[in-house]
N, C-alpha and C. Protein backbone atom coordinates (compact mmCIF):
# COMPACT_ATOMS: atom_id res chain seq x y z
N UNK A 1 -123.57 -44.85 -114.47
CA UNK A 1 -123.74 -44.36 -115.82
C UNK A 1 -125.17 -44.49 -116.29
N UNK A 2 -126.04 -44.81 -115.66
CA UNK A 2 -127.38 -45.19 -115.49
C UNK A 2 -128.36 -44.52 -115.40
N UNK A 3 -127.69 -42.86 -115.53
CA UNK A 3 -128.71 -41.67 -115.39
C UNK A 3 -129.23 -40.92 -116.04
N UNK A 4 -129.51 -40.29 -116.42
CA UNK A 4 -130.01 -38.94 -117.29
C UNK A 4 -129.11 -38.05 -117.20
N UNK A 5 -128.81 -37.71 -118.86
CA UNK A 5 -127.75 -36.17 -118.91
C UNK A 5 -128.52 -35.64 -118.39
N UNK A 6 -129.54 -35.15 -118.17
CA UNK A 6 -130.92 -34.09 -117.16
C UNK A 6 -129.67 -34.17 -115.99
N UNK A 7 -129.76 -35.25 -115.16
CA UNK A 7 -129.44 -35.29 -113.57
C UNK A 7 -128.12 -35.41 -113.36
N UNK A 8 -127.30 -35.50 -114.31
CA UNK A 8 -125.81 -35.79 -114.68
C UNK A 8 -125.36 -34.19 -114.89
N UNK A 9 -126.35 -33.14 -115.26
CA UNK A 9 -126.31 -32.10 -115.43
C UNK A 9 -126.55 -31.26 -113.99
N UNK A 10 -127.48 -31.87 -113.54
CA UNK A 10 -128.02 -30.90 -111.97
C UNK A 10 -127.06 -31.63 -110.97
N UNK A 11 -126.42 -32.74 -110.97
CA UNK A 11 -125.57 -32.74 -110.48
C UNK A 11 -124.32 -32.35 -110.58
N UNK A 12 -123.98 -32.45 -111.74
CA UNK A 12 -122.61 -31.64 -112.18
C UNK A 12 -122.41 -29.90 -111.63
N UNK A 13 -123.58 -29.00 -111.91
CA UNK A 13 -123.65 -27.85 -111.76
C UNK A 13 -124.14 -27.18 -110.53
N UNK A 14 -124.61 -27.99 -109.35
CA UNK A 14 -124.92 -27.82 -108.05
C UNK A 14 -124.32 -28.37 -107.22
N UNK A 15 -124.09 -29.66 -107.57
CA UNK A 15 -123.25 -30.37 -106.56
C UNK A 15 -121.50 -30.23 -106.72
N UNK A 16 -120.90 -31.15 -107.74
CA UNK A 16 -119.62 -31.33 -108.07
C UNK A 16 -119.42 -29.44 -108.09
N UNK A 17 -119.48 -28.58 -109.06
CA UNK A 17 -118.92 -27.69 -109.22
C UNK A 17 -119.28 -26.52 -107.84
N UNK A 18 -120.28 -26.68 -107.54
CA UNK A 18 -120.55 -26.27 -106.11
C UNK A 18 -119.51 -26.30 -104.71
N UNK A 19 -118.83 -27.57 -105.01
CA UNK A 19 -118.03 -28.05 -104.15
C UNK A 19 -116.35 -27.18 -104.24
N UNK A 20 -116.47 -27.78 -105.80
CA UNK A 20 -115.14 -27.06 -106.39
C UNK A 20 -115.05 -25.29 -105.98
N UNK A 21 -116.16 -24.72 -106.16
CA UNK A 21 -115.85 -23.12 -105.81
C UNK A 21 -115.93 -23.24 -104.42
N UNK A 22 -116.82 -23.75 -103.64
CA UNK A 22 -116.23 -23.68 -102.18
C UNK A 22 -115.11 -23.86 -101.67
N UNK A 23 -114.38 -25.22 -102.12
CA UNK A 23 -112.62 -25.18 -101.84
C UNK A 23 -111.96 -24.38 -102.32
N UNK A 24 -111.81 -23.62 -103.59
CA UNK A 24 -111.16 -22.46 -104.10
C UNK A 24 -111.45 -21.53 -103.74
N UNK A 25 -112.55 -21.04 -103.00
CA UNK A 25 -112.93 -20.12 -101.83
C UNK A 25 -112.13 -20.05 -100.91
N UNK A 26 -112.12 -21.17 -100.08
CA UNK A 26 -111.32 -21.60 -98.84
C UNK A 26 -109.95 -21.43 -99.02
N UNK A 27 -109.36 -21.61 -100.29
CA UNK A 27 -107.80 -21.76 -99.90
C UNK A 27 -107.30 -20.61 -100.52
N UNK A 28 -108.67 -19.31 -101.45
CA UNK A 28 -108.09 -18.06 -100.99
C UNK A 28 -108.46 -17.50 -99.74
N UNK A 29 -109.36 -17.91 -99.15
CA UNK A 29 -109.03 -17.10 -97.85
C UNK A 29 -108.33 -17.79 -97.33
N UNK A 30 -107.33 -18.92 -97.28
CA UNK A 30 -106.16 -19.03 -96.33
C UNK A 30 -105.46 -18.70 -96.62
N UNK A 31 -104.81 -18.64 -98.07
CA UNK A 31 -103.83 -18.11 -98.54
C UNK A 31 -103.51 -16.78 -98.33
N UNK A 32 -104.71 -16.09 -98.49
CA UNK A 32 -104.54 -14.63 -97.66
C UNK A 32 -104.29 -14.08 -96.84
N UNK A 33 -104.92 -14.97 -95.47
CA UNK A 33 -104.23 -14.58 -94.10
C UNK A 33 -102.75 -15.39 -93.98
N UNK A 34 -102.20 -16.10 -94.87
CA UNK A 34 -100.88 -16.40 -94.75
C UNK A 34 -100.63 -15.65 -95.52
N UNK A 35 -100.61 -14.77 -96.61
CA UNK A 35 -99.96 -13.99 -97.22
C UNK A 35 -99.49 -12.54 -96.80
N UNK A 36 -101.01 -12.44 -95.90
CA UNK A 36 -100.35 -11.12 -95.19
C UNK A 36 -99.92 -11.19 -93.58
N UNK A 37 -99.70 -13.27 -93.21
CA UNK A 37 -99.26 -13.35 -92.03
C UNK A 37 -99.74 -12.54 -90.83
N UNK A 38 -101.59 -12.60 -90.73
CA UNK A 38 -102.10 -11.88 -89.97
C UNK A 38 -101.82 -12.89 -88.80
N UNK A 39 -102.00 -13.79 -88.84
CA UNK A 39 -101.91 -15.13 -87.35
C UNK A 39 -100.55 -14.24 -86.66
N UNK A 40 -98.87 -14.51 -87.31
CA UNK A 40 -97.83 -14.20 -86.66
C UNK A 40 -97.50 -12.79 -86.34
N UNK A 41 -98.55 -11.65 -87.44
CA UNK A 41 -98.13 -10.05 -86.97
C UNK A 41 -99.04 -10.27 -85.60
N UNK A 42 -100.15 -11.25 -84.98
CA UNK A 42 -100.94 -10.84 -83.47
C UNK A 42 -99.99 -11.37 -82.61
N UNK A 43 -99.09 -12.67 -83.28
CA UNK A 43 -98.14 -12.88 -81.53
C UNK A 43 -97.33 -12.05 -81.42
N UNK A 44 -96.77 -10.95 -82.42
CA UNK A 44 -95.71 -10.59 -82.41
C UNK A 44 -95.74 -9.09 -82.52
N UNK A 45 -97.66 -8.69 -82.10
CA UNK A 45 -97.49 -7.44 -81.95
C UNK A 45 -96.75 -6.28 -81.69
N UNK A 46 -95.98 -6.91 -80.22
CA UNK A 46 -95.15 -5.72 -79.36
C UNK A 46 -94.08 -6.27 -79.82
N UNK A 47 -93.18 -7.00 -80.71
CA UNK A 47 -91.77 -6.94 -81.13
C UNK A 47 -91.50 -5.46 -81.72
N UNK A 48 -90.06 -5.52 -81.00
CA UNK A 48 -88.94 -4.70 -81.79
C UNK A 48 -89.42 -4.85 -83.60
N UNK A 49 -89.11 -3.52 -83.89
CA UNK A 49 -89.22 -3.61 -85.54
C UNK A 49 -88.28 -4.00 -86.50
N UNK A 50 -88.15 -4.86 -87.07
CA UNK A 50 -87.13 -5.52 -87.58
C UNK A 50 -86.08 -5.73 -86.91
N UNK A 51 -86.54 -6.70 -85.33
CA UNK A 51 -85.41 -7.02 -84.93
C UNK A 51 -84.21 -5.67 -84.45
N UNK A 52 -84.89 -4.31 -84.58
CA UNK A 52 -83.84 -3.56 -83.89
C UNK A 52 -84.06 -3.62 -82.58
N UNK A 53 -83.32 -3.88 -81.96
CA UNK A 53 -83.27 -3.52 -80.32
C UNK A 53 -82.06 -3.42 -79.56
N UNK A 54 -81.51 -2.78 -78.53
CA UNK A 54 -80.37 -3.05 -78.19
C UNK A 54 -80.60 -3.80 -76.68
N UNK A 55 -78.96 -4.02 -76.32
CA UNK A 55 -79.07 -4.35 -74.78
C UNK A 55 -78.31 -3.65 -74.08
N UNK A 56 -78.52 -3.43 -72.81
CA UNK A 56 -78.99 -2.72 -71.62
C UNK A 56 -77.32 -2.57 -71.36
N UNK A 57 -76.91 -3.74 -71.44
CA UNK A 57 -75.37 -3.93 -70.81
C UNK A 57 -75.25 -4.57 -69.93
N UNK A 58 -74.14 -4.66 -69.20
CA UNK A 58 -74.06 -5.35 -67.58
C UNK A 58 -73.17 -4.14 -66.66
N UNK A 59 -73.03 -2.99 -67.59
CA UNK A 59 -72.97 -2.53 -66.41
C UNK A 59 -74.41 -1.30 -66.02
N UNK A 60 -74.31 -0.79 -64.60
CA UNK A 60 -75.51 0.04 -65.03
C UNK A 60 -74.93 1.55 -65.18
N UNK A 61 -75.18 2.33 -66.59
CA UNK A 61 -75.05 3.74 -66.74
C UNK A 61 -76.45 4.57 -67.18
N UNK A 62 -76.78 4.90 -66.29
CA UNK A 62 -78.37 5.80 -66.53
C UNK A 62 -78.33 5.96 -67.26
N UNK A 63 -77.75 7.30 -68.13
CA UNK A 63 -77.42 7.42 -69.58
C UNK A 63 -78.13 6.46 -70.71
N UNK A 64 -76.71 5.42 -70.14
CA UNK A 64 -77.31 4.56 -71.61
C UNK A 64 -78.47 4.17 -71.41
N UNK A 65 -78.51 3.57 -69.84
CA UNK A 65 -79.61 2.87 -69.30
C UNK A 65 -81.15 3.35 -70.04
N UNK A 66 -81.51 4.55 -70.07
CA UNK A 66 -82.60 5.95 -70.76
C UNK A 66 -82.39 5.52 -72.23
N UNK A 67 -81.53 5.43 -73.05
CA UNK A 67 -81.06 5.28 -74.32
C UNK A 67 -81.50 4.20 -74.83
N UNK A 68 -80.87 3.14 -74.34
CA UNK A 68 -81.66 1.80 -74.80
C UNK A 68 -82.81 2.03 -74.52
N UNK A 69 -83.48 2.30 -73.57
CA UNK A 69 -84.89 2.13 -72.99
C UNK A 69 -85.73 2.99 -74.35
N UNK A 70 -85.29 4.22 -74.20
CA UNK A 70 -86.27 4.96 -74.67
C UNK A 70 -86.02 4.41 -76.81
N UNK A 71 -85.16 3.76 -77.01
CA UNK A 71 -84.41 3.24 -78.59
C UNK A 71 -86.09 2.15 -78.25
N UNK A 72 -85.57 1.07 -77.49
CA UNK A 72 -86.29 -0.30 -77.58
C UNK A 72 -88.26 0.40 -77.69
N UNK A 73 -88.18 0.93 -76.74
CA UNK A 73 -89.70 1.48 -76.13
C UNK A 73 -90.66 2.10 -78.46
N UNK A 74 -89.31 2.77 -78.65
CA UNK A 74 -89.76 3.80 -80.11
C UNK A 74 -90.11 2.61 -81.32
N UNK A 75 -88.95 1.61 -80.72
CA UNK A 75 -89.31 0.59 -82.29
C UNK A 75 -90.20 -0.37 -81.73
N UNK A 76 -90.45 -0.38 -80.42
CA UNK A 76 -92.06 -1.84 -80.55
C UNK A 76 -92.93 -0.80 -80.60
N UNK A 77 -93.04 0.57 -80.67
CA UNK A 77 -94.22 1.24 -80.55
C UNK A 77 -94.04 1.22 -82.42
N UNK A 78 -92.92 1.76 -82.97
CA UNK A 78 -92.97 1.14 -84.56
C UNK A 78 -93.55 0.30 -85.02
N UNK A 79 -92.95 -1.01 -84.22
CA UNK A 79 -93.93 -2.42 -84.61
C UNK A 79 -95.23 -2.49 -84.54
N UNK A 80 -95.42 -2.13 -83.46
CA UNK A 80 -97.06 -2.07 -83.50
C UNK A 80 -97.67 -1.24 -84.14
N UNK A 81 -97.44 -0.66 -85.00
CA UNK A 81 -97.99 0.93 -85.74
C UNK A 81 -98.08 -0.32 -86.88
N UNK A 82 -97.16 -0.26 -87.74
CA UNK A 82 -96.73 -0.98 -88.88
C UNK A 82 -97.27 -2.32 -88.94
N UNK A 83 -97.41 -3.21 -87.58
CA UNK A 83 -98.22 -4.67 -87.96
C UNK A 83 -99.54 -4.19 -87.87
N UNK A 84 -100.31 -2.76 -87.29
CA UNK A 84 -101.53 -3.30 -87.19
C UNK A 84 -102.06 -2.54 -88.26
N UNK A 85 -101.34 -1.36 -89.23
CA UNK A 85 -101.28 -1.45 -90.36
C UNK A 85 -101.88 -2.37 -91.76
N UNK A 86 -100.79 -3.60 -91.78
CA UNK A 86 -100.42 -4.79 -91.89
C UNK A 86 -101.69 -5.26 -91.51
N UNK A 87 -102.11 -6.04 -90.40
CA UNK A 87 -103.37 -6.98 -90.13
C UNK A 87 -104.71 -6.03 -90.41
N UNK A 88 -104.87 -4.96 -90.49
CA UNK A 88 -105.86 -4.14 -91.36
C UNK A 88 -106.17 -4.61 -92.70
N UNK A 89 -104.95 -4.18 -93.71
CA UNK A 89 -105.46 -4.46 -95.10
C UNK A 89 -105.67 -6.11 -95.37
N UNK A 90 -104.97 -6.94 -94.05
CA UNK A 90 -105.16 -7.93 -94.66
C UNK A 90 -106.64 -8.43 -94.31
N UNK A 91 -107.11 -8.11 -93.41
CA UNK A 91 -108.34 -8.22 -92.94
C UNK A 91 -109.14 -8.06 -93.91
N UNK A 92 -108.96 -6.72 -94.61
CA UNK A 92 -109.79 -5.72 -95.11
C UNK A 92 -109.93 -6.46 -96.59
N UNK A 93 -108.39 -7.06 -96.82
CA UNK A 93 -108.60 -8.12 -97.72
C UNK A 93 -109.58 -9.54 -97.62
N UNK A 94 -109.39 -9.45 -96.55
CA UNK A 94 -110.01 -10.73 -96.39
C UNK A 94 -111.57 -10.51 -96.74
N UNK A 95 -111.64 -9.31 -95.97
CA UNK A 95 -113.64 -9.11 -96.15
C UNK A 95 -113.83 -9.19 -97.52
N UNK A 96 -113.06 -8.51 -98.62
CA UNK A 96 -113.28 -8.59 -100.06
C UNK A 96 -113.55 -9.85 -100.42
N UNK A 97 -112.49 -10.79 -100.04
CA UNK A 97 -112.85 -12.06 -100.73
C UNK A 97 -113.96 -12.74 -100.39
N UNK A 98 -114.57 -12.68 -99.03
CA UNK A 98 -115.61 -12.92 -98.79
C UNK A 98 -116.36 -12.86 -99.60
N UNK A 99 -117.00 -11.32 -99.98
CA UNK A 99 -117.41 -10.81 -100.63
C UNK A 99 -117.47 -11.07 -101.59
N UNK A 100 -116.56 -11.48 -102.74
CA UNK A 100 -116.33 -12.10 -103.68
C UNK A 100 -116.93 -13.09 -103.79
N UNK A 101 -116.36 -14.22 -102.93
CA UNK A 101 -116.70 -15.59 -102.89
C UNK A 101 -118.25 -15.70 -103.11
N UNK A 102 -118.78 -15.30 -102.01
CA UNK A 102 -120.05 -15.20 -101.66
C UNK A 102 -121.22 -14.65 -102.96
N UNK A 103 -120.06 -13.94 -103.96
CA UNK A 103 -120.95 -13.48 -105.16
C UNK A 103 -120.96 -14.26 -106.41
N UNK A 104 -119.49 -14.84 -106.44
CA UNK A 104 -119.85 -15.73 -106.77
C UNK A 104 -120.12 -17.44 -107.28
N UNK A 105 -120.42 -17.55 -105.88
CA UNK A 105 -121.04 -18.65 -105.61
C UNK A 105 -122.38 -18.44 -105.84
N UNK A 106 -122.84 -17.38 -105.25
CA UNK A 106 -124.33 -17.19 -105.75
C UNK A 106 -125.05 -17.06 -107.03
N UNK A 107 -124.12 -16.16 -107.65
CA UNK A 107 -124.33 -16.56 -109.52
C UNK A 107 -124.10 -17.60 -110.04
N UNK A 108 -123.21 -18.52 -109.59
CA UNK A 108 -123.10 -19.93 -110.02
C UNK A 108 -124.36 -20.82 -109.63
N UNK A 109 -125.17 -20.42 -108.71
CA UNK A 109 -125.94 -21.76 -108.46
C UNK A 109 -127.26 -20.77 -109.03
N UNK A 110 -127.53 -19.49 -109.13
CA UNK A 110 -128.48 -18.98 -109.87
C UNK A 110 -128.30 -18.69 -111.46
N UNK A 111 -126.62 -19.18 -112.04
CA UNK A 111 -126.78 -19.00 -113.39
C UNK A 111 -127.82 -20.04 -114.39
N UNK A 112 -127.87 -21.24 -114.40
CA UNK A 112 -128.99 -21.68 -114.97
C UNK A 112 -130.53 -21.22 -114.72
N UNK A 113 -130.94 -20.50 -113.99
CA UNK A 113 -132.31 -19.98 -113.78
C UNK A 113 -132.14 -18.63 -113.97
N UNK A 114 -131.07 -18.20 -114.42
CA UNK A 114 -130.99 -16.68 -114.84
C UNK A 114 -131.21 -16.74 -116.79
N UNK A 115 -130.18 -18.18 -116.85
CA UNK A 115 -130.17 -18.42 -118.35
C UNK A 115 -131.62 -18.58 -119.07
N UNK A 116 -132.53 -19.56 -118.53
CA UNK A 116 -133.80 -19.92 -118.80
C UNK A 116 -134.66 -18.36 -119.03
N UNK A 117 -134.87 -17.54 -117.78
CA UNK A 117 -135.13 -16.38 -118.06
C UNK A 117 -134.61 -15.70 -118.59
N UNK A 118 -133.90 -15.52 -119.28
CA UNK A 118 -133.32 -14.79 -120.03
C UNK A 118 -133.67 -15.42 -121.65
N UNK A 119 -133.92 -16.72 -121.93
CA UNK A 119 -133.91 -17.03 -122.80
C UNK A 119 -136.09 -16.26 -123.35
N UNK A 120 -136.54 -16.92 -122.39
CA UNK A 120 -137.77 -16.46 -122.27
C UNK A 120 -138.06 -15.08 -122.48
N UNK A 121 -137.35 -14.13 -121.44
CA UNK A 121 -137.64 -13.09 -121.63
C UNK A 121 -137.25 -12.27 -123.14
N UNK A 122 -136.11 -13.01 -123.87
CA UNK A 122 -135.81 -13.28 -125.15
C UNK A 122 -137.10 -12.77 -126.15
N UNK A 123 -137.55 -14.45 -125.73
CA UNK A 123 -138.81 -14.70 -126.72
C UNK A 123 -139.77 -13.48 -126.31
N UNK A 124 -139.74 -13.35 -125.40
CA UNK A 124 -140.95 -12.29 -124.77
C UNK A 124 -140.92 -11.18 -125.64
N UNK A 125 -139.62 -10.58 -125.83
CA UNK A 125 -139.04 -9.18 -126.71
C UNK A 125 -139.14 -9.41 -128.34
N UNK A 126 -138.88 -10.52 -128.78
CA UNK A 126 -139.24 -10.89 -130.08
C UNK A 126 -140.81 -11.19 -130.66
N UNK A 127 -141.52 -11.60 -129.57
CA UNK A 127 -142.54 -11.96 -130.42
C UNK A 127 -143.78 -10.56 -129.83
């Protein structure tokens, strides 16, 4: 308690709050790639699409044998249409927040030297 509101100030506004937007950074971009579950749409690229798929049978009838095949073959080619869809916008989301983040964080650690000039350039216009 031994310090200067001065340095109680440059620390508060560079350091402590500096910190704070970096973790709220971080846990929207995690929250994002868990929201649009980009990690589980890459293991699960080539799945059946919602779980449709059939089975083959035990006995063998060409017929069906072609049927299932060509059923199973249409919905992982579905799946994969639709997750990579899916891991696009979330990506695409993701770059935004970057983007975001990155802007501003940067106005936060340049808003007091924007304020000063501004106050100046103030006086500059008035007098």
């Amino acid at each position: 308690m031994g310090q200067n509101i001065f340095f109680q100030y440059i620390e508060w506004q560079f350091v402590d709050s500096a910190k704070g937007i970096l973790k709220a950074w971080k846990n929207c971009l995690s929250f994002n790639l868990n929201y649009w579950s980009v990690v589980l749409l890459l293991k699960t690229f080539f799945s059946h699409w919602r779980r449709y798929g059939y089975s083959y049978g035990k006995d063998f009838d060409f017929k069906r044998y072609f049927e299932v095949f060509t059923f199973n073959i249409i919905s992982r080619v579905i799946g994969a249409i639709l997750r990579s869809f899916l891991i696009v916008f979330g990506l695409l989301t993701e770059i935004f927040i970057i983007i975001a983040g990155l802007s501003i964080f940067l106005f936060w650690i340049f808003l007091p030297f924007l304020i000063i000039f501004g106050i100046f350039y103030g006086f500059k216009l008035s007098f």
